[in-house]
C-alpha atoms as a PDB file:
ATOM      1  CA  UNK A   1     127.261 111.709  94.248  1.00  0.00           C
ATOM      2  CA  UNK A   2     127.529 115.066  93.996  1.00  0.00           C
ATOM      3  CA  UNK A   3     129.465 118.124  95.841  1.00  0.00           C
ATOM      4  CA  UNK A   4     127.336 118.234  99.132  1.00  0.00           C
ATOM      5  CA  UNK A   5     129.353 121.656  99.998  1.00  0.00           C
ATOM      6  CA  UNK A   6     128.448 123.324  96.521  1.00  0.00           C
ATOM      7  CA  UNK A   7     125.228 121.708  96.472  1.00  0.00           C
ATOM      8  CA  UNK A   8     124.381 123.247  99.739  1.00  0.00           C
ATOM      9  CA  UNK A   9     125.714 126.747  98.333  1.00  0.00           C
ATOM     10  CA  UNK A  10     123.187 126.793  95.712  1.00  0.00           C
ATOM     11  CA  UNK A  11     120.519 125.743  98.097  1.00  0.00           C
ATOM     12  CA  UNK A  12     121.585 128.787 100.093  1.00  0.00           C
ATOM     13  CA  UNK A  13     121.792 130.870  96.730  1.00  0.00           C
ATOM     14  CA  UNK A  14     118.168 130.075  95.842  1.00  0.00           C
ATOM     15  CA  UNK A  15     116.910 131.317  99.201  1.00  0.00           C
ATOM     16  CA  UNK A  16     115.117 134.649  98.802  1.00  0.00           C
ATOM     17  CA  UNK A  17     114.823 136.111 101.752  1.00  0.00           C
ATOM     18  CA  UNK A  18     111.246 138.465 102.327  1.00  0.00           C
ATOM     19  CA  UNK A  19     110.579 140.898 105.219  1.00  0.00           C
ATOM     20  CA  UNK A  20     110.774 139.710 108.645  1.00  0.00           C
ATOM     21  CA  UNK A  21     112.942 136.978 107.834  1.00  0.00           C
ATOM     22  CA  UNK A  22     116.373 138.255 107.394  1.00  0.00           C
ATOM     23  CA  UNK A  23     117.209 137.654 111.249  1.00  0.00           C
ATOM     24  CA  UNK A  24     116.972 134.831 110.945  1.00  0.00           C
ATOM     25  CA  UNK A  25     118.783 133.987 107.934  1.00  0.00           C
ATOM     26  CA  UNK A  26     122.009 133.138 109.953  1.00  0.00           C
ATOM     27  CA  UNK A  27     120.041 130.405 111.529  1.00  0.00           C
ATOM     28  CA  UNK A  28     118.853 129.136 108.853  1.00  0.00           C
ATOM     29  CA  UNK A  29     122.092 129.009 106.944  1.00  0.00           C
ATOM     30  CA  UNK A  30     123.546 126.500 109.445  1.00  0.00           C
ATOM     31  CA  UNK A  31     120.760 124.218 109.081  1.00  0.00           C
ATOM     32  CA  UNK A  32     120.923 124.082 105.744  1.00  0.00           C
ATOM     33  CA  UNK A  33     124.986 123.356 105.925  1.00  0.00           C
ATOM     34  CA  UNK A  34     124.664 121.040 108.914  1.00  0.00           C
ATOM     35  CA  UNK A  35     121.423 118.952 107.329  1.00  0.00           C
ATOM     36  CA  UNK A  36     121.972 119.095 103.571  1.00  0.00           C
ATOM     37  CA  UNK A  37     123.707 115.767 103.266  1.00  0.00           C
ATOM     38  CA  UNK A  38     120.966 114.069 105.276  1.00  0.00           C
ATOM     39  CA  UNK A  39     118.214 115.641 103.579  1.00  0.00           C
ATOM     40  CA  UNK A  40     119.408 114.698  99.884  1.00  0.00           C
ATOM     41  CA  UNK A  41     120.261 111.081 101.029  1.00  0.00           C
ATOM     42  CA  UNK A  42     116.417 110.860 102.251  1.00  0.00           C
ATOM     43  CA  UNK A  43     115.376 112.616  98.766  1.00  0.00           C
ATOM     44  CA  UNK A  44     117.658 110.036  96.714  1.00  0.00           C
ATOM     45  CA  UNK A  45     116.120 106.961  98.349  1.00  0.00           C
ATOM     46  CA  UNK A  46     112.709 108.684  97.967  1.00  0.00           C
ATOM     47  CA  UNK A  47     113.210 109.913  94.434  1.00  0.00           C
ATOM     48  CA  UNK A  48     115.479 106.940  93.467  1.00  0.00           C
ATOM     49  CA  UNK A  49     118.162 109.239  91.186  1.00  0.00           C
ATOM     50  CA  UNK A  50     120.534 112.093  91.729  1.00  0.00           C
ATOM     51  CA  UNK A  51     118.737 114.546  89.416  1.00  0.00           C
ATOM     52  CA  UNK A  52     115.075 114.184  90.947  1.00  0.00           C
ATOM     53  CA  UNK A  53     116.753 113.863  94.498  1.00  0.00           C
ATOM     54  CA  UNK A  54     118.589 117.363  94.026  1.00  0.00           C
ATOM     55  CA  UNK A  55     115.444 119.128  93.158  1.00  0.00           C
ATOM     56  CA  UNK A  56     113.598 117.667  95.858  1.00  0.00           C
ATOM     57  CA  UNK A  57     116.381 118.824  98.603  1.00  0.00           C
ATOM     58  CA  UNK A  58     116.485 121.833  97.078  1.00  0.00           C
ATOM     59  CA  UNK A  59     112.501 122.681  97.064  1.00  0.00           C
ATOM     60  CA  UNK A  60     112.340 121.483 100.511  1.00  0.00           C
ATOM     61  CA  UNK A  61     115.169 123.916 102.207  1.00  0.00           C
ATOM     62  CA  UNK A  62     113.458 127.085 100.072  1.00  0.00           C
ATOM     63  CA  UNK A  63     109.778 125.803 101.203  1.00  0.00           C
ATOM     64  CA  UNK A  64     111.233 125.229 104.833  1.00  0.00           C
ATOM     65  CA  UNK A  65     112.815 128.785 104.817  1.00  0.00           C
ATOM     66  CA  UNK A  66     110.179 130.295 103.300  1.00  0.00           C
ATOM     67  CA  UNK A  67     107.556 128.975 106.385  1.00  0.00           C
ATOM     68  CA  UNK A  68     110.283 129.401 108.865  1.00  0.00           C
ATOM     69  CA  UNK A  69     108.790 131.525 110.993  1.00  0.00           C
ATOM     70  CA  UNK A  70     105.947 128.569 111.735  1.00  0.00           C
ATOM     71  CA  UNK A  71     108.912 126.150 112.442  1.00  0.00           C
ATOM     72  CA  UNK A  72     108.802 125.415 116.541  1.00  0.00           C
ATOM     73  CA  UNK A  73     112.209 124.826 117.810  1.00  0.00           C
ATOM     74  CA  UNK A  74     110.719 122.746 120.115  1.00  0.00           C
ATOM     75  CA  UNK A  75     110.744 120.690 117.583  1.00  0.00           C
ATOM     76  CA  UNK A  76     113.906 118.287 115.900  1.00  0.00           C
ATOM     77  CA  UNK A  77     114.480 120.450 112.773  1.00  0.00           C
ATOM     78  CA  UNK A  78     115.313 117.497 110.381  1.00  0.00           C
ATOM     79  CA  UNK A  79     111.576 116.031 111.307  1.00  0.00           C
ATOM     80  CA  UNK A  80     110.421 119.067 110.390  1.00  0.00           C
ATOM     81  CA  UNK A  81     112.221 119.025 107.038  1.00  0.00           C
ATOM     82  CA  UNK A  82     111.230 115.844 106.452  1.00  0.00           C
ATOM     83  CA  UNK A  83     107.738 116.497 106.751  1.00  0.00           C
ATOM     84  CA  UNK A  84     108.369 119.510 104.045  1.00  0.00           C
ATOM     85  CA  UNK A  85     110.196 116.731 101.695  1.00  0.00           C
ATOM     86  CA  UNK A  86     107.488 113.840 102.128  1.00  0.00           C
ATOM     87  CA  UNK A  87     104.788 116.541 101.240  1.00  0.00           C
ATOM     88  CA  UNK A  88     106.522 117.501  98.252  1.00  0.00           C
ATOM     89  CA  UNK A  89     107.257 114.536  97.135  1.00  0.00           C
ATOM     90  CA  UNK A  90     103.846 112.901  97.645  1.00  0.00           C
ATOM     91  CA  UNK A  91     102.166 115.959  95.759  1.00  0.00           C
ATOM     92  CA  UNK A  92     104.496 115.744  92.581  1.00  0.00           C
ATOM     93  CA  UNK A  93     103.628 111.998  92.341  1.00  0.00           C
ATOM     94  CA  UNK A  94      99.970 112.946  92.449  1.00  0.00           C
ATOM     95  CA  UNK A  95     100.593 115.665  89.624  1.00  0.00           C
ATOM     96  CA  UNK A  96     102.172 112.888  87.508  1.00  0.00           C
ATOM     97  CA  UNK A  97      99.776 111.478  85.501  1.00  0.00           C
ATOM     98  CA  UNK A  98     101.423 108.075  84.997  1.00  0.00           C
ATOM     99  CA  UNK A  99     102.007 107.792  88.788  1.00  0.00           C
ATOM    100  CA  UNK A 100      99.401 105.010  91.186  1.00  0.00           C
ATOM    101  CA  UNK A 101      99.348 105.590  94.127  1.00  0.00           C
ATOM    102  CA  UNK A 102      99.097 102.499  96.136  1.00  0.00           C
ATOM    103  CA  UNK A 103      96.243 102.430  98.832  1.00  0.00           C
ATOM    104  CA  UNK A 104      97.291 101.125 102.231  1.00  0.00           C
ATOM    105  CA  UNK A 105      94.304  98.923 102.196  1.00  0.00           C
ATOM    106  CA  UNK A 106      95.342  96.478  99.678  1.00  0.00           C
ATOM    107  CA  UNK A 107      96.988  93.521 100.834  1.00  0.00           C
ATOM    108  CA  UNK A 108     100.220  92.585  99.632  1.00  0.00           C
ATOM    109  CA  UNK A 109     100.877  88.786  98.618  1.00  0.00           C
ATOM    110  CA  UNK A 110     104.202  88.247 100.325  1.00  0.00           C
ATOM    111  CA  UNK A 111     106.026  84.952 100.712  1.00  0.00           C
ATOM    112  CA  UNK A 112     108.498  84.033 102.862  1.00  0.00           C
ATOM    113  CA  UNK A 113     108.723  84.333 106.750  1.00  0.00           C
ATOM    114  CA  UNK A 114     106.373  86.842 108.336  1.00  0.00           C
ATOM    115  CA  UNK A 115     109.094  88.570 111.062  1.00  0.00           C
ATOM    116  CA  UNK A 116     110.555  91.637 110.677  1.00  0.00           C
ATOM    117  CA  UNK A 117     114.008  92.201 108.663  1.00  0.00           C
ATOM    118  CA  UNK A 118     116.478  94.382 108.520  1.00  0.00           C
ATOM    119  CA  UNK A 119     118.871  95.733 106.152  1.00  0.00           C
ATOM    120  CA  UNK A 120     122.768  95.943 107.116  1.00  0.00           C
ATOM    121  CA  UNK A 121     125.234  96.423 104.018  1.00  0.00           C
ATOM    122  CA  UNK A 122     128.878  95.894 105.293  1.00  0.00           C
ATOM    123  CA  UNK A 123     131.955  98.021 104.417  1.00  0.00           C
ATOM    124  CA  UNK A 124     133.120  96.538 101.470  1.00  0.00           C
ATOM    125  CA  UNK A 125     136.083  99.452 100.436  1.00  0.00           C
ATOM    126  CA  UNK A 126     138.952  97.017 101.267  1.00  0.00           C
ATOM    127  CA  UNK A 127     138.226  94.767  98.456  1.00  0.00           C
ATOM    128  CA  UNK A 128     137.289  95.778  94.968  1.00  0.00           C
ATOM    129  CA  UNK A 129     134.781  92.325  94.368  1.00  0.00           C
ATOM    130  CA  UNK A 130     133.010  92.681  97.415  1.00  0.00           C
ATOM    131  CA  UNK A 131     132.714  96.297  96.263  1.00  0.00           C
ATOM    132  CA  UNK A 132     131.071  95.358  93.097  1.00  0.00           C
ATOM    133  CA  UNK A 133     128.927  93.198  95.240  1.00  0.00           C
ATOM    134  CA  UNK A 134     127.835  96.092  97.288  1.00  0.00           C
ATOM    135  CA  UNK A 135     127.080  97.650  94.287  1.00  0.00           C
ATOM    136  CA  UNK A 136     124.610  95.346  93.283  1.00  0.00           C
ATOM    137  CA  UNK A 137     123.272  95.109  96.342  1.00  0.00           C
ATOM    138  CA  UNK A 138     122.785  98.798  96.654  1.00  0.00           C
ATOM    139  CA  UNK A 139     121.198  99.258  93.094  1.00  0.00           C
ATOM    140  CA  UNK A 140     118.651  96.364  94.332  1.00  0.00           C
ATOM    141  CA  UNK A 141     118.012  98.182  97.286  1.00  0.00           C
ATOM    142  CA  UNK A 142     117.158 101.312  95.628  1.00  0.00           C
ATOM    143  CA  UNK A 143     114.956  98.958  92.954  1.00  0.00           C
ATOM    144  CA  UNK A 144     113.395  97.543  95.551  1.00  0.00           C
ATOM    145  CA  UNK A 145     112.781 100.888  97.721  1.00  0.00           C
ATOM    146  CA  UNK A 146     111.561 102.131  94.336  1.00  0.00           C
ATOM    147  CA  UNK A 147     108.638  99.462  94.238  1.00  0.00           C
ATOM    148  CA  UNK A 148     107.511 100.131  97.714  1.00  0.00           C
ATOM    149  CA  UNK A 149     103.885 101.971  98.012  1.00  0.00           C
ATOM    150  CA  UNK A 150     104.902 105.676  98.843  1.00  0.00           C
ATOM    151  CA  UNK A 151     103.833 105.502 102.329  1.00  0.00           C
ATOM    152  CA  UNK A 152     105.594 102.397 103.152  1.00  0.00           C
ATOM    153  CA  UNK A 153     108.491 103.561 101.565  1.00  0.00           C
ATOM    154  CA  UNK A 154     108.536 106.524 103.648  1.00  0.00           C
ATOM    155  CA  UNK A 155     108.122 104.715 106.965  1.00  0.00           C
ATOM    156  CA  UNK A 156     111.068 102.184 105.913  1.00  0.00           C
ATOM    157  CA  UNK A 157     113.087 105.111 105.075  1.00  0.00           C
ATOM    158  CA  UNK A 158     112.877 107.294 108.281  1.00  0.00           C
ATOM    159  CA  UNK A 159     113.022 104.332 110.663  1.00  0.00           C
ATOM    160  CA  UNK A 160     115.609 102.001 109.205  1.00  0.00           C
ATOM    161  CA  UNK A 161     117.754 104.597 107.291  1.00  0.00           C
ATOM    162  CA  UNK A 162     117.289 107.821 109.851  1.00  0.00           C
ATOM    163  CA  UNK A 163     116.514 105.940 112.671  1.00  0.00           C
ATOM    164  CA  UNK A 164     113.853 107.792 113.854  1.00  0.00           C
ATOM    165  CA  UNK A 165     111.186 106.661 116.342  1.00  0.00           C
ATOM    166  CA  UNK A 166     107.962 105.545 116.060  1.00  0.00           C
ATOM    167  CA  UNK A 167     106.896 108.293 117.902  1.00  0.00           C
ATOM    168  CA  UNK A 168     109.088 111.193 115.369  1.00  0.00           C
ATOM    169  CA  UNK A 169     107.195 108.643 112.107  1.00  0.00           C
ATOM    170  CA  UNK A 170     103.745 109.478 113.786  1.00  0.00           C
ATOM    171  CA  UNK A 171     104.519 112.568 114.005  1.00  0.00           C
ATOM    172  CA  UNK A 172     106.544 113.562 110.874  1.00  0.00           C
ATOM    173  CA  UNK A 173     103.867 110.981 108.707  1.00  0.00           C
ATOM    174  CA  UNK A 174     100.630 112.624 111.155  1.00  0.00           C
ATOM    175  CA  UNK A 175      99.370 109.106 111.609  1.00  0.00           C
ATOM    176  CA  UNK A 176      98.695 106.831 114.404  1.00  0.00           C
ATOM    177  CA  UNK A 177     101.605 104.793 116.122  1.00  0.00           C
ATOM    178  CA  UNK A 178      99.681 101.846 114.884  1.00  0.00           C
ATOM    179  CA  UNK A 179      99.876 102.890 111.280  1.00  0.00           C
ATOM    180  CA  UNK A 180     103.015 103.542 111.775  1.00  0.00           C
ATOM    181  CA  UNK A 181     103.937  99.869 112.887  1.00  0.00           C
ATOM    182  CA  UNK A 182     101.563  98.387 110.317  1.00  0.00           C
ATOM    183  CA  UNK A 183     103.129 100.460 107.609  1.00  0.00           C
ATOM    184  CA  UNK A 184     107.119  99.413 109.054  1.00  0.00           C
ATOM    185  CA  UNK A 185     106.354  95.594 109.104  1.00  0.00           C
ATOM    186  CA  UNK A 186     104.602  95.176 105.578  1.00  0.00           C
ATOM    187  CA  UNK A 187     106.708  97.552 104.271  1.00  0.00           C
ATOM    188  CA  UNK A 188     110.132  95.691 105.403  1.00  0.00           C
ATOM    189  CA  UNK A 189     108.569  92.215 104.305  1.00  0.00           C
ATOM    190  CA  UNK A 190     107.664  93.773 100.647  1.00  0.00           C
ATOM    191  CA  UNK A 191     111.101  95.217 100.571  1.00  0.00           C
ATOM    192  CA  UNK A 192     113.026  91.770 101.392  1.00  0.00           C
ATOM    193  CA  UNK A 193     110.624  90.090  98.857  1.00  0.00           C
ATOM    194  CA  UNK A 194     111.631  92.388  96.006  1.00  0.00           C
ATOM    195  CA  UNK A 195     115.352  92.441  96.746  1.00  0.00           C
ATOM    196  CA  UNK A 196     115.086  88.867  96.835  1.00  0.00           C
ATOM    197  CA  UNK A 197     113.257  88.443  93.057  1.00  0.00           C
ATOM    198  CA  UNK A 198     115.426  91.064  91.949  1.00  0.00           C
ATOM    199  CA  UNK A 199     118.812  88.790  93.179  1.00  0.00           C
ATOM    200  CA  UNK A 200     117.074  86.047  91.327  1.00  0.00           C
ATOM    201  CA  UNK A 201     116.817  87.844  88.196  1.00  0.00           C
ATOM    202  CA  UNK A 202     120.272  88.808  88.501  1.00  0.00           C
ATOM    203  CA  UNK A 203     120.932  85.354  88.732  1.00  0.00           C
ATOM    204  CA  UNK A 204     119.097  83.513  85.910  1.00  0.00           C
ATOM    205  CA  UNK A 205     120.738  86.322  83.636  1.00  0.00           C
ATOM    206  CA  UNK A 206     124.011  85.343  84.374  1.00  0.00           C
ATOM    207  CA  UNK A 207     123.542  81.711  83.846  1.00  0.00           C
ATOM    208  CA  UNK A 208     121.359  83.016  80.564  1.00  0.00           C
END
């Protein structure tokens, strides 16, 4: 993980500020220090590792100060950001020419139980096995994360790890509240099915 406080300083150092802008640089500085953390924890579960999810938070805060002066402050801030990051993030997958992007159309063959799950991972710093347990846990979260379509992924990330609102997804996302809940359930049922073959691989490897 790295230093959120000098990561945030080069964030600021890259900012280039044009005319017009420099009043409101002050502003801008404390949302970068107050929502840097956030943002790079939502650009490491997009991105899925540290170096790709720096870049990301870093392209997001110079795009978002660069188009600050569209930014309504009637608005939450970090939606708006995360708008900026999901954009970005969608558009470098496109450019990559290895990348598929998943339609939202395509059914997904799931098994298991059909209602909605959620993830809780427990502290586990008091005790150094259940910290390697976490561990695991946590790298076949990120797997399984990894695997969703993009747009699912995004849903499951702003509503079970920001815990945003439908109503902030539809809006952040610009789709309907029903896309939004489609996109939530499926994508919650892929993720539990992919943690769950990735725990059995885990385990036929240690019997192996």
């Amino acid at each position: 993980m790295p230093d959120m406080t000098a990561a945030a300083t080069q964030v600021l150092g890259a900012l280039k500020a044009g005319p017009g802008v420099l009043d409101r640089r002050d502003e801008f500085d404390r949302l970068v220090q107050r929502y840097h953390k956030q943002a790079y924890n939502i650009a490491y579960r997009m991105t899925g590792n540290h170096a790709d999810a720096e870049d990301l938070t870093q392209e997001a805060f110079v795009r978002a100060f660069r188009f600050f002066g569209n930014y309504r402050r009637d608005w939450p801030f970090d939606n708006w950001l995360y708008k900026i990051m999901s954009n970005l993030f969608v558009d470098d997958l496109r450019r990559k020419p290895k990348a598929k992007m998943h339609s939202l159309d395509q059914p997904l063959d799931l098994a298991g139980r059909s209602d909605d799950v959620y993830l809780e991972i427990p502290d586990a710093a008091s005790n150094p096995e259940r910290m390697v347990m976490a561990d695991q846990l946590e790298e076949h979260i990120q797997r399984a994360m990894n695997a969703l379509p993009t747009d699912f992924r995004m849903t499951v990330i702003l509503a079970d790890i920001e815990g945003m609102s439908y109503e902030e997804i539809s809006q952040t996302m610009r789709c309907s509240l029903g896309t939004v809940r489609s996109r939530l359930h499926r994508g919650r049922k892929l993720l539990r099915a992919k943690i769950a073959q990735f725990e059995r691989e885990r385990d036929r490897a240690l019997v192996a």
